[in-house]
PDB file of N, CA and C in Angstrom:
ATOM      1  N   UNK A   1     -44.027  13.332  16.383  1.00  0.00           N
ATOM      2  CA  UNK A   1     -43.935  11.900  16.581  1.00  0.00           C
ATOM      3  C   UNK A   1     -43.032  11.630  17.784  1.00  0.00           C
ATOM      4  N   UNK A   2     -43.651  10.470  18.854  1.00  0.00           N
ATOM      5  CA  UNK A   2     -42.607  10.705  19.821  1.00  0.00           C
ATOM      6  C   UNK A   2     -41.873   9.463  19.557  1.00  0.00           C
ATOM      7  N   UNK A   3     -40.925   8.983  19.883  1.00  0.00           N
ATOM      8  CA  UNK A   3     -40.301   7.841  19.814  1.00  0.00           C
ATOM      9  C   UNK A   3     -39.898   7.140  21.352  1.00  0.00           C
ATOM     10  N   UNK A   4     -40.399   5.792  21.702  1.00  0.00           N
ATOM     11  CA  UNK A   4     -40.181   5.258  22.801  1.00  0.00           C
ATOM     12  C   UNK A   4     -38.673   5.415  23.311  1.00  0.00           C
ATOM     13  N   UNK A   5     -38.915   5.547  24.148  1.00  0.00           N
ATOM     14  CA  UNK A   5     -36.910   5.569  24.671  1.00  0.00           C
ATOM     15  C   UNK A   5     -36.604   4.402  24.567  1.00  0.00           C
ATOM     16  N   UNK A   6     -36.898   2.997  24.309  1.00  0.00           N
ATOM     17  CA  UNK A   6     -36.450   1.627  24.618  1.00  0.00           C
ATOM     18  C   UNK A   6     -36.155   1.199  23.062  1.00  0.00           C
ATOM     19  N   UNK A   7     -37.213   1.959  22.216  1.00  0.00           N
ATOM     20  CA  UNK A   7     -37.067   1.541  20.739  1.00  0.00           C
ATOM     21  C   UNK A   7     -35.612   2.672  20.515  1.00  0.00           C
ATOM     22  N   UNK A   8     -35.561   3.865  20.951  1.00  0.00           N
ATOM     23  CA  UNK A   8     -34.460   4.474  20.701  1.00  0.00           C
ATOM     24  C   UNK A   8     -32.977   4.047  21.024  1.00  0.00           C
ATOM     25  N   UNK A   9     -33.507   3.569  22.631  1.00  0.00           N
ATOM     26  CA  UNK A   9     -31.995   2.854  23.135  1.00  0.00           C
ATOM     27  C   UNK A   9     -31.547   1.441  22.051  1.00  0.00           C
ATOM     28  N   UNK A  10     -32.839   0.883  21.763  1.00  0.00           N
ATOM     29  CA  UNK A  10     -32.436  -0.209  20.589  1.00  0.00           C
ATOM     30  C   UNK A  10     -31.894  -0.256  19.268  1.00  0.00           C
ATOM     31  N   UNK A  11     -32.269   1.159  18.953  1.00  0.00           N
ATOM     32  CA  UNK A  11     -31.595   1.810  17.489  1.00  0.00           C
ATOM     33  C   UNK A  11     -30.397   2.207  17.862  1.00  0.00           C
ATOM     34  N   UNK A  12     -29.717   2.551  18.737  1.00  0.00           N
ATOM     35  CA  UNK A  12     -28.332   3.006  18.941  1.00  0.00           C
ATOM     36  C   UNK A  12     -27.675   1.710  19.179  1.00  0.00           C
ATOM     37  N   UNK A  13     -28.303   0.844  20.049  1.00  0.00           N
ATOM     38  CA  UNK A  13     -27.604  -0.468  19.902  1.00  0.00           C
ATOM     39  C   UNK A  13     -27.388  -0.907  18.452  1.00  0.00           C
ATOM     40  N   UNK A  14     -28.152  -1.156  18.248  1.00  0.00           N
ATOM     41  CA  UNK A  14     -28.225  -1.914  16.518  1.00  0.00           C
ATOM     42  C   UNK A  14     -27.284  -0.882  15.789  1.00  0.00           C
ATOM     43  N   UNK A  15     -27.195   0.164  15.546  1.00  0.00           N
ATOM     44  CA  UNK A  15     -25.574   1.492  15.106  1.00  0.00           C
ATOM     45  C   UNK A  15     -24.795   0.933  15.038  1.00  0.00           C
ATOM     46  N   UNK A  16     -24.578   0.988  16.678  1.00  0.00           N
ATOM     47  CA  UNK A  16     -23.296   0.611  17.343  1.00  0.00           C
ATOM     48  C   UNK A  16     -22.913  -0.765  16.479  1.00  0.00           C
ATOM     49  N   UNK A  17     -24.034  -1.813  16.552  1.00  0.00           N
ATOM     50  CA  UNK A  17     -23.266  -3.282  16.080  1.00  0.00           C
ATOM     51  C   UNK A  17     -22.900  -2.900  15.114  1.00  0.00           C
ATOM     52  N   UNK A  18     -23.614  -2.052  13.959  1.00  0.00           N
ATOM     53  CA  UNK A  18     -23.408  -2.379  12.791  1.00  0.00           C
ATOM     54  C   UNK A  18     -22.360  -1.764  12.411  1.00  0.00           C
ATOM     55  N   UNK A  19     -22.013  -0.288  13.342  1.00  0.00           N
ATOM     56  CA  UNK A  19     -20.794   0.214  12.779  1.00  0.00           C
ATOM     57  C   UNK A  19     -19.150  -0.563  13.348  1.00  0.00           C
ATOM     58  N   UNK A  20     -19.556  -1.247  14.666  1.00  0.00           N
ATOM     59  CA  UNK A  20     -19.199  -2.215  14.645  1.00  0.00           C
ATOM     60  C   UNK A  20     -18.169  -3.458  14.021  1.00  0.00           C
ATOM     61  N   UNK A  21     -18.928  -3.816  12.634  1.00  0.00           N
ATOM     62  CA  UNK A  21     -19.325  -5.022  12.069  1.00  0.00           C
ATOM     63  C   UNK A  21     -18.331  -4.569  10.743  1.00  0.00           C
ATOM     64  N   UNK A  22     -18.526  -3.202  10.836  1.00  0.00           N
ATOM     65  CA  UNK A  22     -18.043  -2.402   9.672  1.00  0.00           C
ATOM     66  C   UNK A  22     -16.744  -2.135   9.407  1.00  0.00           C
ATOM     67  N   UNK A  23     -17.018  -1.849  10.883  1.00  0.00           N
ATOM     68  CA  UNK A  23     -15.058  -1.578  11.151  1.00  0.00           C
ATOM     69  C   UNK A  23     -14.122  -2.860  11.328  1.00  0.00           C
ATOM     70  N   UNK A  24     -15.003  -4.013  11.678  1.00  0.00           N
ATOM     71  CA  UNK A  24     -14.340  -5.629  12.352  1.00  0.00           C
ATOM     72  C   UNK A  24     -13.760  -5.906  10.521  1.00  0.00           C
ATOM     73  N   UNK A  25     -14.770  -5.648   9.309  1.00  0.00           N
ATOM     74  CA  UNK A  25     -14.810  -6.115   8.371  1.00  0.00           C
ATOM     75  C   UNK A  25     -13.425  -5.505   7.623  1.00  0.00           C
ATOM     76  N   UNK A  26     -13.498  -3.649   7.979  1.00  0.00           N
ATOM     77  CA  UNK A  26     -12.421  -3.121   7.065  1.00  0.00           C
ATOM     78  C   UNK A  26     -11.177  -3.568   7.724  1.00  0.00           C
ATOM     79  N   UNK A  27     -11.121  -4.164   9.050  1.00  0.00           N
ATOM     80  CA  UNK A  27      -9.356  -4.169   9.903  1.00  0.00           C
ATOM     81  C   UNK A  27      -9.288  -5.452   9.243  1.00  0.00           C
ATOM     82  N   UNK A  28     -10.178  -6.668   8.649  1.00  0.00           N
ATOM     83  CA  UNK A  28      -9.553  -7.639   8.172  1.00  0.00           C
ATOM     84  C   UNK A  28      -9.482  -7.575   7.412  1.00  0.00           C
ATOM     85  N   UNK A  29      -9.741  -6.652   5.803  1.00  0.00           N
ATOM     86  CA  UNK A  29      -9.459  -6.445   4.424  1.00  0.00           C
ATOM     87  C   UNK A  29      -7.955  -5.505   5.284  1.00  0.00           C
ATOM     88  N   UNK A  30      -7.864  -5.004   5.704  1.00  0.00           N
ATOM     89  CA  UNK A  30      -6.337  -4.175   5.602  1.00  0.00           C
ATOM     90  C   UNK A  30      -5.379  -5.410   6.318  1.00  0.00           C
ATOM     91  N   UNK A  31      -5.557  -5.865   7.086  1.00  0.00           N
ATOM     92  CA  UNK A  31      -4.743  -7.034   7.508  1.00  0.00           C
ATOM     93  C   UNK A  31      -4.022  -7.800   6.186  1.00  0.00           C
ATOM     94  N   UNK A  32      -5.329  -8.522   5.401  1.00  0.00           N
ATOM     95  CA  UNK A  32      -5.249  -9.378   4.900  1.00  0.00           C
ATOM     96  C   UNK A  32      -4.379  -8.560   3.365  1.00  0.00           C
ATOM     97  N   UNK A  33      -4.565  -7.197   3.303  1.00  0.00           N
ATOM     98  CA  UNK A  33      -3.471  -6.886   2.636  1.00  0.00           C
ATOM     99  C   UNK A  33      -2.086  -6.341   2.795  1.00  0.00           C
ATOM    100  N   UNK A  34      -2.101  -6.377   4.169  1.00  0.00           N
ATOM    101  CA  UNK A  34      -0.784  -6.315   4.575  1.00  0.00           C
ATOM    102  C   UNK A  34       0.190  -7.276   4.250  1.00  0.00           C
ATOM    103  N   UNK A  35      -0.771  -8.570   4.534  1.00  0.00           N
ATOM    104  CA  UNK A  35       0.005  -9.997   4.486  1.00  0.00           C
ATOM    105  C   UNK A  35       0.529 -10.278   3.191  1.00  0.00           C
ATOM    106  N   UNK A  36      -0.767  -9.810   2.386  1.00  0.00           N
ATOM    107  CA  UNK A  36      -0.398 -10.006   0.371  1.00  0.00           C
ATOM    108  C   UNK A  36       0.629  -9.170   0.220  1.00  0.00           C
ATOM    109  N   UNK A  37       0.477  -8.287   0.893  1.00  0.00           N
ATOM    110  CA  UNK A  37       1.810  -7.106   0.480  1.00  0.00           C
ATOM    111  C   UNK A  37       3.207  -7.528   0.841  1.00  0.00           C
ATOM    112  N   UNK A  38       3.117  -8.193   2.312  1.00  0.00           N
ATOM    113  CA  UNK A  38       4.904  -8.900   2.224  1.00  0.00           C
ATOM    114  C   UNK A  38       4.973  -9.627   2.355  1.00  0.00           C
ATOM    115  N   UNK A  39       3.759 -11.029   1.844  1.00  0.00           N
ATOM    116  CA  UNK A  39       4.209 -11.950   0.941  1.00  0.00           C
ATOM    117  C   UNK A  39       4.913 -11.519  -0.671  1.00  0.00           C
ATOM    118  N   UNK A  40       4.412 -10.592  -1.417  1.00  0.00           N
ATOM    119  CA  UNK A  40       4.481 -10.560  -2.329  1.00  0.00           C
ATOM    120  C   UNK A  40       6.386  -9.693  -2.345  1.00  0.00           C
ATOM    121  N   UNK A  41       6.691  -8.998  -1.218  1.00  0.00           N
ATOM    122  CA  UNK A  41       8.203  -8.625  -1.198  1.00  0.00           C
ATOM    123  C   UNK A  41       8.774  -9.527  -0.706  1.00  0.00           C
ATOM    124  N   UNK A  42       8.450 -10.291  -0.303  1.00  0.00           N
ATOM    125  CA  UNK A  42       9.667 -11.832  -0.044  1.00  0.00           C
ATOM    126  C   UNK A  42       9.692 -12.948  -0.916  1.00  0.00           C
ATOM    127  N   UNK A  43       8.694 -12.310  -1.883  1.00  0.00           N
ATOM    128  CA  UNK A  43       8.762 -13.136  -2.947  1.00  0.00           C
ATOM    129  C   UNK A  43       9.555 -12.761  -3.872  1.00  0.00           C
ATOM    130  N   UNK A  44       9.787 -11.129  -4.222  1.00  0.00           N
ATOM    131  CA  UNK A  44      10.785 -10.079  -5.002  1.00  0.00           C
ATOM    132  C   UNK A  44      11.976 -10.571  -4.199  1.00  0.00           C
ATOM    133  N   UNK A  45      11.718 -10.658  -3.138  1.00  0.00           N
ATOM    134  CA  UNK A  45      13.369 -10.448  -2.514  1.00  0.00           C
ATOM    135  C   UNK A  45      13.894 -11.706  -2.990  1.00  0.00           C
ATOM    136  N   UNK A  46      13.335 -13.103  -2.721  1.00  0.00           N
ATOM    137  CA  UNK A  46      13.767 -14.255  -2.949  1.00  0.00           C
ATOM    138  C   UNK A  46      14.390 -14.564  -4.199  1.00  0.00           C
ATOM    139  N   UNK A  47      13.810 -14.061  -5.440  1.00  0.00           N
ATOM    140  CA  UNK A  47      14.102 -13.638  -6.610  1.00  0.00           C
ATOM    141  C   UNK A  47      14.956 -12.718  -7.285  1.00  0.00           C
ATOM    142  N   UNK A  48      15.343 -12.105  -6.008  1.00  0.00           N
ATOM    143  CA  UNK A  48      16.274 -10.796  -6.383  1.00  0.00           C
ATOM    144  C   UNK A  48      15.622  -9.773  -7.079  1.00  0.00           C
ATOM    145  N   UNK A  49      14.385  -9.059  -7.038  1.00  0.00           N
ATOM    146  CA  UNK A  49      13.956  -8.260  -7.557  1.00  0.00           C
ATOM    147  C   UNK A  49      13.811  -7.334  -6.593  1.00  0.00           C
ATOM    148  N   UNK A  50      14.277  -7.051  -5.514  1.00  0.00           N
ATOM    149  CA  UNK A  50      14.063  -6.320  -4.087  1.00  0.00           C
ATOM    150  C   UNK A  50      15.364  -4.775  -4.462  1.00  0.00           C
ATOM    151  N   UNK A  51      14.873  -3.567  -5.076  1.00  0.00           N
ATOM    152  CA  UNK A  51      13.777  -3.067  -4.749  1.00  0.00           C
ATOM    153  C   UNK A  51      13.643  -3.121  -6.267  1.00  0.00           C
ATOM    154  N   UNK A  52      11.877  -3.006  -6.783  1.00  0.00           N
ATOM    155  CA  UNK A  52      11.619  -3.071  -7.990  1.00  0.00           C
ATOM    156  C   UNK A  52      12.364  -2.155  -8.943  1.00  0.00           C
ATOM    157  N   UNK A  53      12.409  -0.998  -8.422  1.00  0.00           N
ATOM    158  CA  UNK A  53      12.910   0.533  -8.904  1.00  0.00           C
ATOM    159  C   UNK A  53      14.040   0.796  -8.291  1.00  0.00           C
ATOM    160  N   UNK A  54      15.107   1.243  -8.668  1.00  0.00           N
ATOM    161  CA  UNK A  54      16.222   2.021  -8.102  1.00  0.00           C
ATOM    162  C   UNK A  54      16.666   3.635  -8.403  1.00  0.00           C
ATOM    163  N   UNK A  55      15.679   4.677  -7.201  1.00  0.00           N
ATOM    164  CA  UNK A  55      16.105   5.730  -7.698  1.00  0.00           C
ATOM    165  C   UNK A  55      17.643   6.299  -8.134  1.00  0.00           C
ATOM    166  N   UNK A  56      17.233   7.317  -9.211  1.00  0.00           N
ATOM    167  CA  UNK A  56      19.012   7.521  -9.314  1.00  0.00           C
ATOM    168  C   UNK A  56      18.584   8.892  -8.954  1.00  0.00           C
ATOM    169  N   UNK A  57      20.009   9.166  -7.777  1.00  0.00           N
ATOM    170  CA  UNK A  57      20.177  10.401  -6.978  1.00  0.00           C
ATOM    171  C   UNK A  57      20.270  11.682  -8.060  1.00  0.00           C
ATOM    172  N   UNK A  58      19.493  12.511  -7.161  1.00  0.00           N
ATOM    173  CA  UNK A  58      19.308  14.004  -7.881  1.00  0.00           C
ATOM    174  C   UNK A  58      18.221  14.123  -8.468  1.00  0.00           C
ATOM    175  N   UNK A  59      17.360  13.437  -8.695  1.00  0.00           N
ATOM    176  CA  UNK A  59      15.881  13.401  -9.594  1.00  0.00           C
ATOM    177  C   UNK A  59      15.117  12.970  -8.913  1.00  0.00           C
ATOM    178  N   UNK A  60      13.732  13.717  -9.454  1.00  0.00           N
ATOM    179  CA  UNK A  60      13.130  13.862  -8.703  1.00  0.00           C
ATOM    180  C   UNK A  60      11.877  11.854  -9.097  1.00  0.00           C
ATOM    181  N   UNK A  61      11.395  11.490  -7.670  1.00  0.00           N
ATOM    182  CA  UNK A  61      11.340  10.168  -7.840  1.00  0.00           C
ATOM    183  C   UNK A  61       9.706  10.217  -8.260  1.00  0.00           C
ATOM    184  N   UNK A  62       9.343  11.174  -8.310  1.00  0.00           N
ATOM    185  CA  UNK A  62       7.560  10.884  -8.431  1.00  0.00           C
ATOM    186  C   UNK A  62       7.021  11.656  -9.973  1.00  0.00           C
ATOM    187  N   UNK A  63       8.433  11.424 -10.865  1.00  0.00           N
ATOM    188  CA  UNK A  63       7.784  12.395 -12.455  1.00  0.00           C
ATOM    189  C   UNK A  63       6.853  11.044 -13.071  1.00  0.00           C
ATOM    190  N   UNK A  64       5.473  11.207 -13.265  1.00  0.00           N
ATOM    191  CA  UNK A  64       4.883  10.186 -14.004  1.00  0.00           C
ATOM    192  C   UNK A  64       5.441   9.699 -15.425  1.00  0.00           C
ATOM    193  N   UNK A  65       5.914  10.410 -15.597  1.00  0.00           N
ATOM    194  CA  UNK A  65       7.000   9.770 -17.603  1.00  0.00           C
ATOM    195  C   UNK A  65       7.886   8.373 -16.796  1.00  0.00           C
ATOM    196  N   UNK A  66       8.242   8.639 -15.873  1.00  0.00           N
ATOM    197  CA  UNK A  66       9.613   7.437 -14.847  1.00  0.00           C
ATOM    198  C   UNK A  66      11.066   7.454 -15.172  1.00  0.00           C
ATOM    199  N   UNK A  67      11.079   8.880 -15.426  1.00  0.00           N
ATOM    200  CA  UNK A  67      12.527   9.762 -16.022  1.00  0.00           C
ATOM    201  C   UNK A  67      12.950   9.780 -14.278  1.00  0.00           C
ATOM    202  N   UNK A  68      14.196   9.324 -14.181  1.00  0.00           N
ATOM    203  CA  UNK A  68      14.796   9.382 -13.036  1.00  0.00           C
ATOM    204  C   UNK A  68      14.972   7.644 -12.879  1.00  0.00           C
ATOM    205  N   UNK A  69      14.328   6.766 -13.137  1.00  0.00           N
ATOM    206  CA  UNK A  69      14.304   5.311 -12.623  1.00  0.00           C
ATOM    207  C   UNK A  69      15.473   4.870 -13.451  1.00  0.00           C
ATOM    208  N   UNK A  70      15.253   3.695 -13.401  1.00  0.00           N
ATOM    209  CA  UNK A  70      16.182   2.588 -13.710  1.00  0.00           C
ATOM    210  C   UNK A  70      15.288   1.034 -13.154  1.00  0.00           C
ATOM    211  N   UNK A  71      15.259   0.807 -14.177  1.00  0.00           N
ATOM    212  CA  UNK A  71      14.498  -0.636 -14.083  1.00  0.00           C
ATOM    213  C   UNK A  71      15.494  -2.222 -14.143  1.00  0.00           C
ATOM    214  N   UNK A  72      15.834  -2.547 -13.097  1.00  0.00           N
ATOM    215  CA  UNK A  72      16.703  -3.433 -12.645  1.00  0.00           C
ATOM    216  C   UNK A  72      16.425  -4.679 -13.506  1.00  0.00           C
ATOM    217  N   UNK A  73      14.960  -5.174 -14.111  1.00  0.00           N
ATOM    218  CA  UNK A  73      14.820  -5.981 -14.762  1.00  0.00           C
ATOM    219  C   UNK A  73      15.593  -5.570 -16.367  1.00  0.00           C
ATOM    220  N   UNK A  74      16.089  -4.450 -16.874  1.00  0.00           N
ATOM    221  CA  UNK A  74      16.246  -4.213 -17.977  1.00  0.00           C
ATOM    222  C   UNK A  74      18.120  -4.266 -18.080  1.00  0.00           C
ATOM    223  N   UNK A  75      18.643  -4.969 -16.850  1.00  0.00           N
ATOM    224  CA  UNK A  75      19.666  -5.399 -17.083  1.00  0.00           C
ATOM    225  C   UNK A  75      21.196  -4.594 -17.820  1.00  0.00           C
ATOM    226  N   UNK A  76      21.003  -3.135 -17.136  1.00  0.00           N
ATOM    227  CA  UNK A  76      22.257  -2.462 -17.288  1.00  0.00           C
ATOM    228  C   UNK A  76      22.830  -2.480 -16.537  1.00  0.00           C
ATOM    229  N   UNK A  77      24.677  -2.557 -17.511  1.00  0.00           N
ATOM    230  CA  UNK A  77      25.674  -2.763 -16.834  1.00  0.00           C
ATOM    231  C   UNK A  77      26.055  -1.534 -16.366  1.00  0.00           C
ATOM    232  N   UNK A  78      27.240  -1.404 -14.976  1.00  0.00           N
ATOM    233  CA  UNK A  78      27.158  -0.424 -14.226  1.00  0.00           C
ATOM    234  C   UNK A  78      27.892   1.241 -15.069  1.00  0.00           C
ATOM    235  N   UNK A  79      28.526   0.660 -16.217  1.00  0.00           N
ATOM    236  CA  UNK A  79      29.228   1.395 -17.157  1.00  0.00           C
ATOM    237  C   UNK A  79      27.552   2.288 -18.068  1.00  0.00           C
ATOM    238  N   UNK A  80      26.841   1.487 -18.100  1.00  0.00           N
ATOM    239  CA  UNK A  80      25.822   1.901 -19.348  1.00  0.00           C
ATOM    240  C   UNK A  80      24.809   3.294 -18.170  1.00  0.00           C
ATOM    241  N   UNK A  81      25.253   2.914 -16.754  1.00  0.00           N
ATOM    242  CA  UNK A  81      24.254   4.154 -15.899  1.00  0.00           C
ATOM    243  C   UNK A  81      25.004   5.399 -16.464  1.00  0.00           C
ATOM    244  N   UNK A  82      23.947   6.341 -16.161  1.00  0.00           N
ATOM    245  CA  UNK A  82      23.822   7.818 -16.530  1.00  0.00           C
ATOM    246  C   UNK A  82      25.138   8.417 -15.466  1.00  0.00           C
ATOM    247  N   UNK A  83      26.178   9.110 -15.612  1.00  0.00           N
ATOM    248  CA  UNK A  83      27.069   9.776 -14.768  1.00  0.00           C
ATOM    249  C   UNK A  83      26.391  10.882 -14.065  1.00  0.00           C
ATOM    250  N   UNK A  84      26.443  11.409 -12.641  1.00  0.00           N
ATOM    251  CA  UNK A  84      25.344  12.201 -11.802  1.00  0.00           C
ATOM    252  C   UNK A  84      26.773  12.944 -11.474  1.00  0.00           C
ATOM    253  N   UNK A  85      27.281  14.576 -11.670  1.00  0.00           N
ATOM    254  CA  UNK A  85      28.276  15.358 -11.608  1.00  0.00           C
ATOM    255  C   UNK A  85      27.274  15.997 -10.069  1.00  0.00           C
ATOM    256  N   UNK A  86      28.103  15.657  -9.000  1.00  0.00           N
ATOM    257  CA  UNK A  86      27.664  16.871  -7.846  1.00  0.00           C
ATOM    258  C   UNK A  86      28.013  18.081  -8.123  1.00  0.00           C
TER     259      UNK A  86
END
């Protein structure tokens, strides 16, 4: 089968737009969650919830159980934190 060169040059055009169109579409979904994203920390901050989590030094910060955290909403006093011996 041969294919016209003009219908071919037209299929690479039409690619091009569409990949294009594709990429125009994903830079404004990541934009537009950039914006949700620090709207939504100046909204913590305004509130005083800035940072949600407060690692405590020496542990490791990524155990899925959330052994190592401290949850700032749960309102311990600085006496009730865990003592960390270097």
């Amino acid at each position: 089968m041969t294919v016209d060169p003009a219908q071919e040059r037209g299929l690479w055009l039409l690619r091009g737009s569409i990949l294009g169109m594709v990429h125009q579409i994903i830079s404004e979904l990541e934009a537009e969650e950039r914006r949700h994203t620090a709207d939504r920390l100046a909204e913590d901050r305004a509130m005083g919830l800035w940072p949600r989590v407060i690692p405590i030094l020496g542990r490791p910060a990524d155990r899925p159980d959330g052994e190592g955290w401290i949850d700032p909403d749960a309102s311990l006093q600085t006496s009730e934190l865990p003592k960390i011996h270097g």
